[in-house]
PDB file of N, CA and C in Angstrom:
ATOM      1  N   UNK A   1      28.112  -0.090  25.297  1.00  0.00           N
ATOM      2  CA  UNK A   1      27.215   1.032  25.491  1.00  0.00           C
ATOM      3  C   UNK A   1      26.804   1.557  24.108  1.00  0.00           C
ATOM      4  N   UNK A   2      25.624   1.921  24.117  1.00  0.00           N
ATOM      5  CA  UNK A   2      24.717   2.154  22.426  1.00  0.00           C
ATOM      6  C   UNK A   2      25.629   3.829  22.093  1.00  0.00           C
ATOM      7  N   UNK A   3      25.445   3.787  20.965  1.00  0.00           N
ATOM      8  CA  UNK A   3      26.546   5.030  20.480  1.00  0.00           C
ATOM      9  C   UNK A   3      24.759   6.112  20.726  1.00  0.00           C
ATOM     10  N   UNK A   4      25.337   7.382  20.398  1.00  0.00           N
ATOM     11  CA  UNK A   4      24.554   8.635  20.879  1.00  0.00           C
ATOM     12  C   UNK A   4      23.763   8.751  19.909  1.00  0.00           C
ATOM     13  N   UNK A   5      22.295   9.315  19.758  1.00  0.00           N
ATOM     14  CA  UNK A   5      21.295   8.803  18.931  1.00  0.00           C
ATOM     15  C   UNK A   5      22.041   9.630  17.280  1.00  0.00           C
ATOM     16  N   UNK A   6      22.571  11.015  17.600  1.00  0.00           N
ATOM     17  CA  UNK A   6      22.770  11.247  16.362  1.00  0.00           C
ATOM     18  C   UNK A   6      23.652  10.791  15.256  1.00  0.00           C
ATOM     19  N   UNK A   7      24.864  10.170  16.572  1.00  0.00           N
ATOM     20  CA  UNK A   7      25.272   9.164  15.434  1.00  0.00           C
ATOM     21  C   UNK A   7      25.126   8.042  15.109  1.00  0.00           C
ATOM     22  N   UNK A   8      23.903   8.029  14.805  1.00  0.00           N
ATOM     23  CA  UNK A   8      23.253   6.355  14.607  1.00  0.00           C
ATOM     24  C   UNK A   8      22.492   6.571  13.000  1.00  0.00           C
ATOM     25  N   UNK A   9      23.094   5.410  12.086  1.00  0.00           N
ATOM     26  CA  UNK A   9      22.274   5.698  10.826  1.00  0.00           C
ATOM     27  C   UNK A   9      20.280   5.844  10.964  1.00  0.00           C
ATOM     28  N   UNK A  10      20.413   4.846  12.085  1.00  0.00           N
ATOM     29  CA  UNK A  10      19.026   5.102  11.906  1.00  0.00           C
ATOM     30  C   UNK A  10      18.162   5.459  12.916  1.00  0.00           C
ATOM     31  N   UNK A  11      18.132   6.917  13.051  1.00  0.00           N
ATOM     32  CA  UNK A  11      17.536   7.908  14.408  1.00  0.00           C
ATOM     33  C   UNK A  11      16.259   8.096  14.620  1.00  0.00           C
ATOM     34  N   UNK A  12      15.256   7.809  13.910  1.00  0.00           N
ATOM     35  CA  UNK A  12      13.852   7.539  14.124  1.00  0.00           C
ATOM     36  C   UNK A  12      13.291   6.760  14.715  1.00  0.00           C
ATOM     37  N   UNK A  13      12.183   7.197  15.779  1.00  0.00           N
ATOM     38  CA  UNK A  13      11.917   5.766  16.274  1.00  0.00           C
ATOM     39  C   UNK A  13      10.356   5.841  16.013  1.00  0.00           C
ATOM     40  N   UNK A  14       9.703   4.680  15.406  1.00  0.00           N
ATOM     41  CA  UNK A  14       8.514   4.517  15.657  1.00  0.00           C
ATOM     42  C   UNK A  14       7.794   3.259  16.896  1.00  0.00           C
ATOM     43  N   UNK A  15       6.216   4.308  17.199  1.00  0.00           N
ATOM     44  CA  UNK A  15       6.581   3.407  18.735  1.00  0.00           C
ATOM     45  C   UNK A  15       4.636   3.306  18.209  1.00  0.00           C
ATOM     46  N   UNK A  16       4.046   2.549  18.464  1.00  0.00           N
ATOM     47  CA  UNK A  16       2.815   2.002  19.067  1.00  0.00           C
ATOM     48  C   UNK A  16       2.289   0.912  19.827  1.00  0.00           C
ATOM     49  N   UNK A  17       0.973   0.701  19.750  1.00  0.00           N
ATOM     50  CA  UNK A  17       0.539  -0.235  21.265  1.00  0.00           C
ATOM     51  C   UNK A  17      -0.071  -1.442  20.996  1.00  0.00           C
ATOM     52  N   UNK A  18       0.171  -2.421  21.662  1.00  0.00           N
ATOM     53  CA  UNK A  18       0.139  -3.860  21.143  1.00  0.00           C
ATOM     54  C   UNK A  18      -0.508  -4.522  22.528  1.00  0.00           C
ATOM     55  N   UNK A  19      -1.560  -5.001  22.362  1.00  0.00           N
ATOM     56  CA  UNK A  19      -2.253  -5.524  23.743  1.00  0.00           C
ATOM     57  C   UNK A  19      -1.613  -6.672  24.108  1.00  0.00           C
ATOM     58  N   UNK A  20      -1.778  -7.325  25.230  1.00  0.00           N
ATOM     59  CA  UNK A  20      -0.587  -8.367  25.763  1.00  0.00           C
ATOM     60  C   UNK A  20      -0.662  -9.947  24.759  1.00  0.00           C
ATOM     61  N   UNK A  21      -1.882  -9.851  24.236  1.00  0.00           N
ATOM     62  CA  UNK A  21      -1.691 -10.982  23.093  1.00  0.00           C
ATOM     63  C   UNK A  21      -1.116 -10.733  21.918  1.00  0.00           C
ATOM     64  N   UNK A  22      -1.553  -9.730  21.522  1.00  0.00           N
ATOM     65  CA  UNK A  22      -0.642  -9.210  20.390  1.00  0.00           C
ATOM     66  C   UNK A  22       0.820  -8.903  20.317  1.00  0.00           C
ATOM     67  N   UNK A  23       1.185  -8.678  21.897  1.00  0.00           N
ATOM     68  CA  UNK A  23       2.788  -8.686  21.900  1.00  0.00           C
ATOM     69  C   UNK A  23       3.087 -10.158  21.947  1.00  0.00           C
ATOM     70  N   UNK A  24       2.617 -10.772  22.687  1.00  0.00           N
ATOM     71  CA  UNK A  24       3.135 -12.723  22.781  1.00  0.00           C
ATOM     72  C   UNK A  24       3.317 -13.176  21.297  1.00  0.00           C
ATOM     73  N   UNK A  25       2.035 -13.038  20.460  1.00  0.00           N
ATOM     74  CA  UNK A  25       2.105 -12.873  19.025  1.00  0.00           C
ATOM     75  C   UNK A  25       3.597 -12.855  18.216  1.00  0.00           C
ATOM     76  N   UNK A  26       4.010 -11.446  18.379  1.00  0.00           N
ATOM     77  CA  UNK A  26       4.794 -10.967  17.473  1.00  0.00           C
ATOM     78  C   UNK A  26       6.408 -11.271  18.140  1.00  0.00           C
ATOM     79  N   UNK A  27       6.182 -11.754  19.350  1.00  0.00           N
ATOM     80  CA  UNK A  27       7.450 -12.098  19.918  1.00  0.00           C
ATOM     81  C   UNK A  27       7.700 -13.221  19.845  1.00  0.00           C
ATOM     82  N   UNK A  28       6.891 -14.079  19.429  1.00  0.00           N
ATOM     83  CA  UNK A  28       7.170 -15.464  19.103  1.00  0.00           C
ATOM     84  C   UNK A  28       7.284 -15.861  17.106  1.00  0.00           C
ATOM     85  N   UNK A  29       6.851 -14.955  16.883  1.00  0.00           N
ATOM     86  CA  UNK A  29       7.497 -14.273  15.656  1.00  0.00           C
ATOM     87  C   UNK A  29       8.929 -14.810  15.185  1.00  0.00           C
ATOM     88  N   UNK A  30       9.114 -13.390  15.775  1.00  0.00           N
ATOM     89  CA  UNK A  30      10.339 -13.169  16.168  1.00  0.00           C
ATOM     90  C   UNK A  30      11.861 -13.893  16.478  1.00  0.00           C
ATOM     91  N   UNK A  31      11.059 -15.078  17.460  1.00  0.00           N
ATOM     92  CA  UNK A  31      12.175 -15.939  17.665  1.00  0.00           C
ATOM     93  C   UNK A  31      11.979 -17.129  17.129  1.00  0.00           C
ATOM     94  N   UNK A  32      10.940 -16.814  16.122  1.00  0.00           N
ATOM     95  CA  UNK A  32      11.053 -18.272  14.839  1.00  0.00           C
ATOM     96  C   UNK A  32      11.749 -17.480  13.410  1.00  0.00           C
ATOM     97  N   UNK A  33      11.713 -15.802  13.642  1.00  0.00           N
ATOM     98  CA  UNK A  33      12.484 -15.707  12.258  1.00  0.00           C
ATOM     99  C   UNK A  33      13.695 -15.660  12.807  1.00  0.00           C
ATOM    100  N   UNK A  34      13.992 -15.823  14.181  1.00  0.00           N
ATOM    101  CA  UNK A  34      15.694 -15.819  14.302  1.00  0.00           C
ATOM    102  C   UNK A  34      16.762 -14.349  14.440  1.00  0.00           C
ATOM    103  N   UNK A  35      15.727 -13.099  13.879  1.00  0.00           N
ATOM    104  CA  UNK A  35      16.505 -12.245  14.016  1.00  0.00           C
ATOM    105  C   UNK A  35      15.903 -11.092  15.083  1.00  0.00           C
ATOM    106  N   UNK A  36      16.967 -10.378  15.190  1.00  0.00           N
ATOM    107  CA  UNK A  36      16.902  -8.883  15.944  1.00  0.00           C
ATOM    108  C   UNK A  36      15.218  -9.087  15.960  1.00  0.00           C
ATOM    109  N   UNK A  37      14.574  -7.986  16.955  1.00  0.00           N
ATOM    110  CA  UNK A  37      13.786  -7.386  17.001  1.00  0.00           C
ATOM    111  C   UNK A  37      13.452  -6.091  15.686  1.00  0.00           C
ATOM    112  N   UNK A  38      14.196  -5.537  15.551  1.00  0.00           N
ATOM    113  CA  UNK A  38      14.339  -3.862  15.012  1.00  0.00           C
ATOM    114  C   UNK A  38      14.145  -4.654  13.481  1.00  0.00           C
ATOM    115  N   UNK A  39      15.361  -5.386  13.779  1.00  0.00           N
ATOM    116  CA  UNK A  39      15.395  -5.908  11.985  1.00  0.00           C
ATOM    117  C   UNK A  39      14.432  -6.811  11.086  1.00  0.00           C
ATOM    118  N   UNK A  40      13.637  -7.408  12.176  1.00  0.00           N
ATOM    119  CA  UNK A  40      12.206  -8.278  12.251  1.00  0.00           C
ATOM    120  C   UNK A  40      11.403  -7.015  11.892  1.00  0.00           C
ATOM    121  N   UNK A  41      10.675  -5.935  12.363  1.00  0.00           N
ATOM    122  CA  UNK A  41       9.873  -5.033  12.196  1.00  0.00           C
ATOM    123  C   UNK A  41      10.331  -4.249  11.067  1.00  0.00           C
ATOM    124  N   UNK A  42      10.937  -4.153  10.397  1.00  0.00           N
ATOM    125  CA  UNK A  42      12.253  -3.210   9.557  1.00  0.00           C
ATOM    126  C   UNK A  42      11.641  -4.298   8.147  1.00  0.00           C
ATOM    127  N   UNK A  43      11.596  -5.711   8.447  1.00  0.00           N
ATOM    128  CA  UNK A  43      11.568  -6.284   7.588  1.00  0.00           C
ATOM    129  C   UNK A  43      10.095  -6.052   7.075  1.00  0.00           C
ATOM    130  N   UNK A  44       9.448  -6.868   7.935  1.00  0.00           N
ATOM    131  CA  UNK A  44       7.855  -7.292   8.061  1.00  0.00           C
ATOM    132  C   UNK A  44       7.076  -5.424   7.660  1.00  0.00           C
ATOM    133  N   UNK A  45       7.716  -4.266   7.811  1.00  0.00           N
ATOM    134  CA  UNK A  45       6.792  -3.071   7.526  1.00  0.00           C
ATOM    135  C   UNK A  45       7.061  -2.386   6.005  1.00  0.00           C
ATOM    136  N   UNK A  46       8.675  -2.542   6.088  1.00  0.00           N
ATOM    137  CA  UNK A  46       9.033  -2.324   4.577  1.00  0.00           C
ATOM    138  C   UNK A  46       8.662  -3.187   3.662  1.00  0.00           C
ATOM    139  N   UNK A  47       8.504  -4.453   3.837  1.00  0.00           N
ATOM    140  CA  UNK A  47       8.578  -5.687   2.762  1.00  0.00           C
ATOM    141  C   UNK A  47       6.604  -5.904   2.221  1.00  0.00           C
ATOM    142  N   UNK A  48       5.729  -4.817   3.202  1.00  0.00           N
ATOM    143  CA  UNK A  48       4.351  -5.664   2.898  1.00  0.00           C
ATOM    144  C   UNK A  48       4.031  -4.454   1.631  1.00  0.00           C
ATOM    145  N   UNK A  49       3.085  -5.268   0.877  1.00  0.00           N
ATOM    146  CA  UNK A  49       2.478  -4.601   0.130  1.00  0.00           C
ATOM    147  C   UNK A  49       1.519  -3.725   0.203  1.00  0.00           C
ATOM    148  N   UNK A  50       1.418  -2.600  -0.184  1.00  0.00           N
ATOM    149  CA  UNK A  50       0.450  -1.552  -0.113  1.00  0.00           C
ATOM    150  C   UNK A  50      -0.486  -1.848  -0.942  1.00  0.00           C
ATOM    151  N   UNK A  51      -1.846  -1.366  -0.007  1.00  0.00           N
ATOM    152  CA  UNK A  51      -3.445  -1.304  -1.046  1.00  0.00           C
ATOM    153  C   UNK A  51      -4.475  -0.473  -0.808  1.00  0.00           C
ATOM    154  N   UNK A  52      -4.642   0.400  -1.331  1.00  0.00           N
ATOM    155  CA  UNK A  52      -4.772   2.219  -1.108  1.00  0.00           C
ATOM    156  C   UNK A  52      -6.470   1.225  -1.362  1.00  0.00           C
ATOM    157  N   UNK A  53      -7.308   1.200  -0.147  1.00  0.00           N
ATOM    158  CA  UNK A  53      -8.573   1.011   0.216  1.00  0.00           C
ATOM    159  C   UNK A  53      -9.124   2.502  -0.035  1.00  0.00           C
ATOM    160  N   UNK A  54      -9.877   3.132  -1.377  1.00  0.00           N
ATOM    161  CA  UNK A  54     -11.103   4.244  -1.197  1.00  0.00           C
ATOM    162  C   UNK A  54     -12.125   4.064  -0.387  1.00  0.00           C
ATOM    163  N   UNK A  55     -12.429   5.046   0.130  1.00  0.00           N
ATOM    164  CA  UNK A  55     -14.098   5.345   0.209  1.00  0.00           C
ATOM    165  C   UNK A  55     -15.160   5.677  -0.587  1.00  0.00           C
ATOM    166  N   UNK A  56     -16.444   5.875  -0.483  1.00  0.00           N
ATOM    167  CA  UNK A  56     -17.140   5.582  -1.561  1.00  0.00           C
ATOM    168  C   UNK A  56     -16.830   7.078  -2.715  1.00  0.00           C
ATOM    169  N   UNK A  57     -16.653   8.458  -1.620  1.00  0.00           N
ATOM    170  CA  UNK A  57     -16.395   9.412  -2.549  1.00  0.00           C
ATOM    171  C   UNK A  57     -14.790   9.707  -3.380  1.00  0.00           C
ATOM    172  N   UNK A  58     -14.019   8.765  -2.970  1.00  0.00           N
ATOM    173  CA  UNK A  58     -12.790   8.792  -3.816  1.00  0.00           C
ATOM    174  C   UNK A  58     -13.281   7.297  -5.034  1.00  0.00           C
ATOM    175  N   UNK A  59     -13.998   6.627  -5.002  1.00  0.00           N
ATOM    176  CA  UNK A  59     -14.478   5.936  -5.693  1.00  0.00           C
ATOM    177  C   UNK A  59     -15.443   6.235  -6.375  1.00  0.00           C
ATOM    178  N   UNK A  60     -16.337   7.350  -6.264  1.00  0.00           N
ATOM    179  CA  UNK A  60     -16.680   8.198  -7.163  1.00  0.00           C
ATOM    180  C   UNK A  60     -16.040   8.783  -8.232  1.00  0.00           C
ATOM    181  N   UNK A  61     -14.964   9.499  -7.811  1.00  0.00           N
ATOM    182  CA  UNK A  61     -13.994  10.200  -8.249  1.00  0.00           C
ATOM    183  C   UNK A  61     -13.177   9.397  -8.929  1.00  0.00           C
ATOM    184  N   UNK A  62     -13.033   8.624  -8.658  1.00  0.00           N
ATOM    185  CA  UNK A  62     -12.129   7.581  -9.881  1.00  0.00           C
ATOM    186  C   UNK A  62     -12.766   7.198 -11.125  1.00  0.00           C
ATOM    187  N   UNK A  63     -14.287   7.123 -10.630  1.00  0.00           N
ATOM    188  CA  UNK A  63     -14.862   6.429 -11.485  1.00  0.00           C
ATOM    189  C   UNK A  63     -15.125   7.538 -12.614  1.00  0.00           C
ATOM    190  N   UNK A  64     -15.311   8.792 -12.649  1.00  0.00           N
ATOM    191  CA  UNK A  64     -15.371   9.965 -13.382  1.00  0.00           C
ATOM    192  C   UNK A  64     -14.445  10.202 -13.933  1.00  0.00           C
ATOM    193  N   UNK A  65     -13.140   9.615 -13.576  1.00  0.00           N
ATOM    194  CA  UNK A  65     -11.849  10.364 -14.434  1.00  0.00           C
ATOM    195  C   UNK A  65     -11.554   9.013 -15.016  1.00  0.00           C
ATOM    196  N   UNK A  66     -11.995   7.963 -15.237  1.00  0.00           N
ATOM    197  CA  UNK A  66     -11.711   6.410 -15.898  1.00  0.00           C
ATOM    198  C   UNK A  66     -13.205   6.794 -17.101  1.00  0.00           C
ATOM    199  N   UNK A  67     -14.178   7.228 -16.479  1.00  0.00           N
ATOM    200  CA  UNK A  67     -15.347   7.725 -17.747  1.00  0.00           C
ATOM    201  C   UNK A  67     -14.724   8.818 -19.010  1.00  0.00           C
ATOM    202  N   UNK A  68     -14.092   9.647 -18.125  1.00  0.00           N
ATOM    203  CA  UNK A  68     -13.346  10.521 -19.696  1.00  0.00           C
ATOM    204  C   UNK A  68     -12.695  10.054 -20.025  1.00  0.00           C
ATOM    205  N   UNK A  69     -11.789   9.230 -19.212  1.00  0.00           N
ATOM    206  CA  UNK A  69     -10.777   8.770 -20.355  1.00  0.00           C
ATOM    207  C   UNK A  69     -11.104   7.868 -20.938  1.00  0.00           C
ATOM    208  N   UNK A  70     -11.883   6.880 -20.747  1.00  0.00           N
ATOM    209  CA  UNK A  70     -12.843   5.956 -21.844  1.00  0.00           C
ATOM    210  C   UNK A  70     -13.316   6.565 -22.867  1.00  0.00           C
ATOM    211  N   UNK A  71     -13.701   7.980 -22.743  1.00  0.00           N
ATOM    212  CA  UNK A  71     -14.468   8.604 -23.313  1.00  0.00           C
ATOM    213  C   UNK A  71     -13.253   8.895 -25.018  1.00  0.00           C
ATOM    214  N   UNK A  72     -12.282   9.430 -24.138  1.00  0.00           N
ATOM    215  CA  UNK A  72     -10.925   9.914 -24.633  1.00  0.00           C
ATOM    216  C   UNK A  72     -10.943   9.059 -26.052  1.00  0.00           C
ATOM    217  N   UNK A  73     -10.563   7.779 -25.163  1.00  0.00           N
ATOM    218  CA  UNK A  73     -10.366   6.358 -25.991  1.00  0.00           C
ATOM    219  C   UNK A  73     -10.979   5.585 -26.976  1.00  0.00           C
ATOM    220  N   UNK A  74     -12.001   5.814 -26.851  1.00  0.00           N
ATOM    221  CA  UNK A  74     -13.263   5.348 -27.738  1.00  0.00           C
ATOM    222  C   UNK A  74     -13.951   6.972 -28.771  1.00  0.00           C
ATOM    223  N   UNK A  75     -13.692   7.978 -28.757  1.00  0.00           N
ATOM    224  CA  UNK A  75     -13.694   8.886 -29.447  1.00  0.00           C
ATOM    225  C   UNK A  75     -12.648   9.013 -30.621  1.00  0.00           C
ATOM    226  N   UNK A  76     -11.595   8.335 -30.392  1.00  0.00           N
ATOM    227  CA  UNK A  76     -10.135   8.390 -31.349  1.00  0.00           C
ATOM    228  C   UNK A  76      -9.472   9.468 -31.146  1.00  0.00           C
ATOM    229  N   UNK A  77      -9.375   9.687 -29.427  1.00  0.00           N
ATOM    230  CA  UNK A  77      -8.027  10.508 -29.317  1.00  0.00           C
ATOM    231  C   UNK A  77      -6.703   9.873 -30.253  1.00  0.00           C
ATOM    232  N   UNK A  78      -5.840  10.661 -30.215  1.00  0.00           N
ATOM    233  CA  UNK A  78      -4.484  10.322 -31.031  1.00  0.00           C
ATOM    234  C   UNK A  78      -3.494   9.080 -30.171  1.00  0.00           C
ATOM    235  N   UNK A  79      -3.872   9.482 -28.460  1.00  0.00           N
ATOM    236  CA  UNK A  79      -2.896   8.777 -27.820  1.00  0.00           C
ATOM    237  C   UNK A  79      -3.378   7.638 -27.341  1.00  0.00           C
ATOM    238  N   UNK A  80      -4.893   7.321 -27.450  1.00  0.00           N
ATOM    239  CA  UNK A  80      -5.509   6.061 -27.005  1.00  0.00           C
ATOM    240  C   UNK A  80      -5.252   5.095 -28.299  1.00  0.00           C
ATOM    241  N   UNK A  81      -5.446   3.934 -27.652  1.00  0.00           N
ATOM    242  CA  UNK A  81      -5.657   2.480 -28.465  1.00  0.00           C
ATOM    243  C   UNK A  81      -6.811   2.028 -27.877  1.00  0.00           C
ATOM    244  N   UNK A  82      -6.877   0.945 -28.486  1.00  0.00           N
ATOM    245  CA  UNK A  82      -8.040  -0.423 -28.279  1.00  0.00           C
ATOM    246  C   UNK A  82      -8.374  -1.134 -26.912  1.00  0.00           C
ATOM    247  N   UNK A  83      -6.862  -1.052 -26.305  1.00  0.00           N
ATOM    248  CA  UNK A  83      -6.468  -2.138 -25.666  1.00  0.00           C
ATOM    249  C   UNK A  83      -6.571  -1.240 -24.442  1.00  0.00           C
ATOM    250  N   UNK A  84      -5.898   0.092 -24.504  1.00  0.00           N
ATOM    251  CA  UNK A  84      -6.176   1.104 -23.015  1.00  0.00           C
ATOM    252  C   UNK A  84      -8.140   1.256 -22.982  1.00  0.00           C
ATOM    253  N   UNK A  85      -8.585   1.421 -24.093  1.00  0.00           N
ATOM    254  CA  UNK A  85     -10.231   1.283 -23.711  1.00  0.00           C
ATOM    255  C   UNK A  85     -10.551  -0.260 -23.120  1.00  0.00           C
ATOM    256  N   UNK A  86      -9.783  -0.653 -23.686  1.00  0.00           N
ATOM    257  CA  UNK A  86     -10.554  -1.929 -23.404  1.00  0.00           C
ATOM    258  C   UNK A  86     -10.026  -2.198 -21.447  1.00  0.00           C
ATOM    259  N   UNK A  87      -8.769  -1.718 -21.280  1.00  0.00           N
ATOM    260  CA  UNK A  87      -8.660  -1.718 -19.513  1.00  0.00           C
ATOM    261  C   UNK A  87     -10.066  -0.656 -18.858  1.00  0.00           C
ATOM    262  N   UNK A  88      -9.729   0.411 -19.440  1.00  0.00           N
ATOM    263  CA  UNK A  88     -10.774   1.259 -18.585  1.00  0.00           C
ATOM    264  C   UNK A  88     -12.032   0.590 -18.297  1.00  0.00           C
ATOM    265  N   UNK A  89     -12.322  -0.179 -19.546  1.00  0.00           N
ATOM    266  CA  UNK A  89     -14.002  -0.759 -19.435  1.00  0.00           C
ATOM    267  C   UNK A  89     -14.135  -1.423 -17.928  1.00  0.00           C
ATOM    268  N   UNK A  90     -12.738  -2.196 -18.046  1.00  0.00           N
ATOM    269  CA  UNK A  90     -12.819  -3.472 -16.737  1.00  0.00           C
ATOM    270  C   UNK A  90     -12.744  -2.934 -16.177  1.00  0.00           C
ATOM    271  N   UNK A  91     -11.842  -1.435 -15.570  1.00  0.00           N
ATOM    272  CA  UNK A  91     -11.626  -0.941 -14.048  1.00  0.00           C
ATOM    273  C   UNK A  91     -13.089  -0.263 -14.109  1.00  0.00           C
ATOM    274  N   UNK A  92     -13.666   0.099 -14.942  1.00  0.00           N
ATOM    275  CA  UNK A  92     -15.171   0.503 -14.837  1.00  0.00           C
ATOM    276  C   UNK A  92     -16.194  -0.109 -13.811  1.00  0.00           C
ATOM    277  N   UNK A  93     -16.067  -1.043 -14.528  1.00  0.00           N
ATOM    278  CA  UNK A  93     -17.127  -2.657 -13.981  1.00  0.00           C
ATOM    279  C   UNK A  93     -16.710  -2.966 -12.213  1.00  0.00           C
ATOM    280  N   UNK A  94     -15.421  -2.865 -12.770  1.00  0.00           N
ATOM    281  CA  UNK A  94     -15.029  -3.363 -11.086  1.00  0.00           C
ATOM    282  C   UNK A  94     -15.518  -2.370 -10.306  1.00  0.00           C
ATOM    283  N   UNK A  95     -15.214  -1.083 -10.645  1.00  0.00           N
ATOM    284  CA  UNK A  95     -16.002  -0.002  -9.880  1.00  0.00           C
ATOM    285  C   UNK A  95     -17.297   0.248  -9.623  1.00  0.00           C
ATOM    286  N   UNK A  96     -17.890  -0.370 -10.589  1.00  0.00           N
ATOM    287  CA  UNK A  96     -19.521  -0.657 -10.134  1.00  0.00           C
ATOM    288  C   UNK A  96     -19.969  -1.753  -9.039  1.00  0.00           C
ATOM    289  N   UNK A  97     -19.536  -2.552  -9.053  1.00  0.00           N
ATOM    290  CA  UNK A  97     -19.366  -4.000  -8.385  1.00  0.00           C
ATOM    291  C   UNK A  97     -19.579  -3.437  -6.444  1.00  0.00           C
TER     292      UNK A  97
END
């Protein structure tokens, strides 16, 4: 019998909805990685990499605070170099793109 939720290290539950292909999907997953359920999802949510997607007005906004500090950099602040202007330029470009 499962011990009582509070004494369980791990008392949170997250729950969402998976259409009936998407559950067949992840349950066959599952029994090719061999483990638990909990510890399969535990793995696969902690282990992926994050990639903070902007919109166009936080990509605005980036692009204005990478302009001063270019600005910073190429003026001969004390704490810039060559090499931090020379990143800003590229995250510049990419931001135009």
């Amino acid at each position: 019998m499962p011990c009582e939720r509070k004494a369980r290290f791990r008392h949170n539950t997250i729950a969402f909805w998976l259409s009936d292909e998407e559950k067949q999907i992840v349950e066959a997953r599952i029994k090719v990685a061999g483990t638990e359920k909990g510890q399969y999802y535990r793995a696969s949510i902690l282990g992926q990499r994050v990639e903070i997607v902007a919109g166009k007005y936080r990509s605005d906004r980036l692009a204005i605070i990478l302009e001063r500090l270019l600005d910073r950099a190429e003026g001969g602040d004390a704490y810039a170099d060559e090499e931090t202007a020379a990143i800003l330029r590229e995250l510049l470009e990419l931001l135009k793109r």
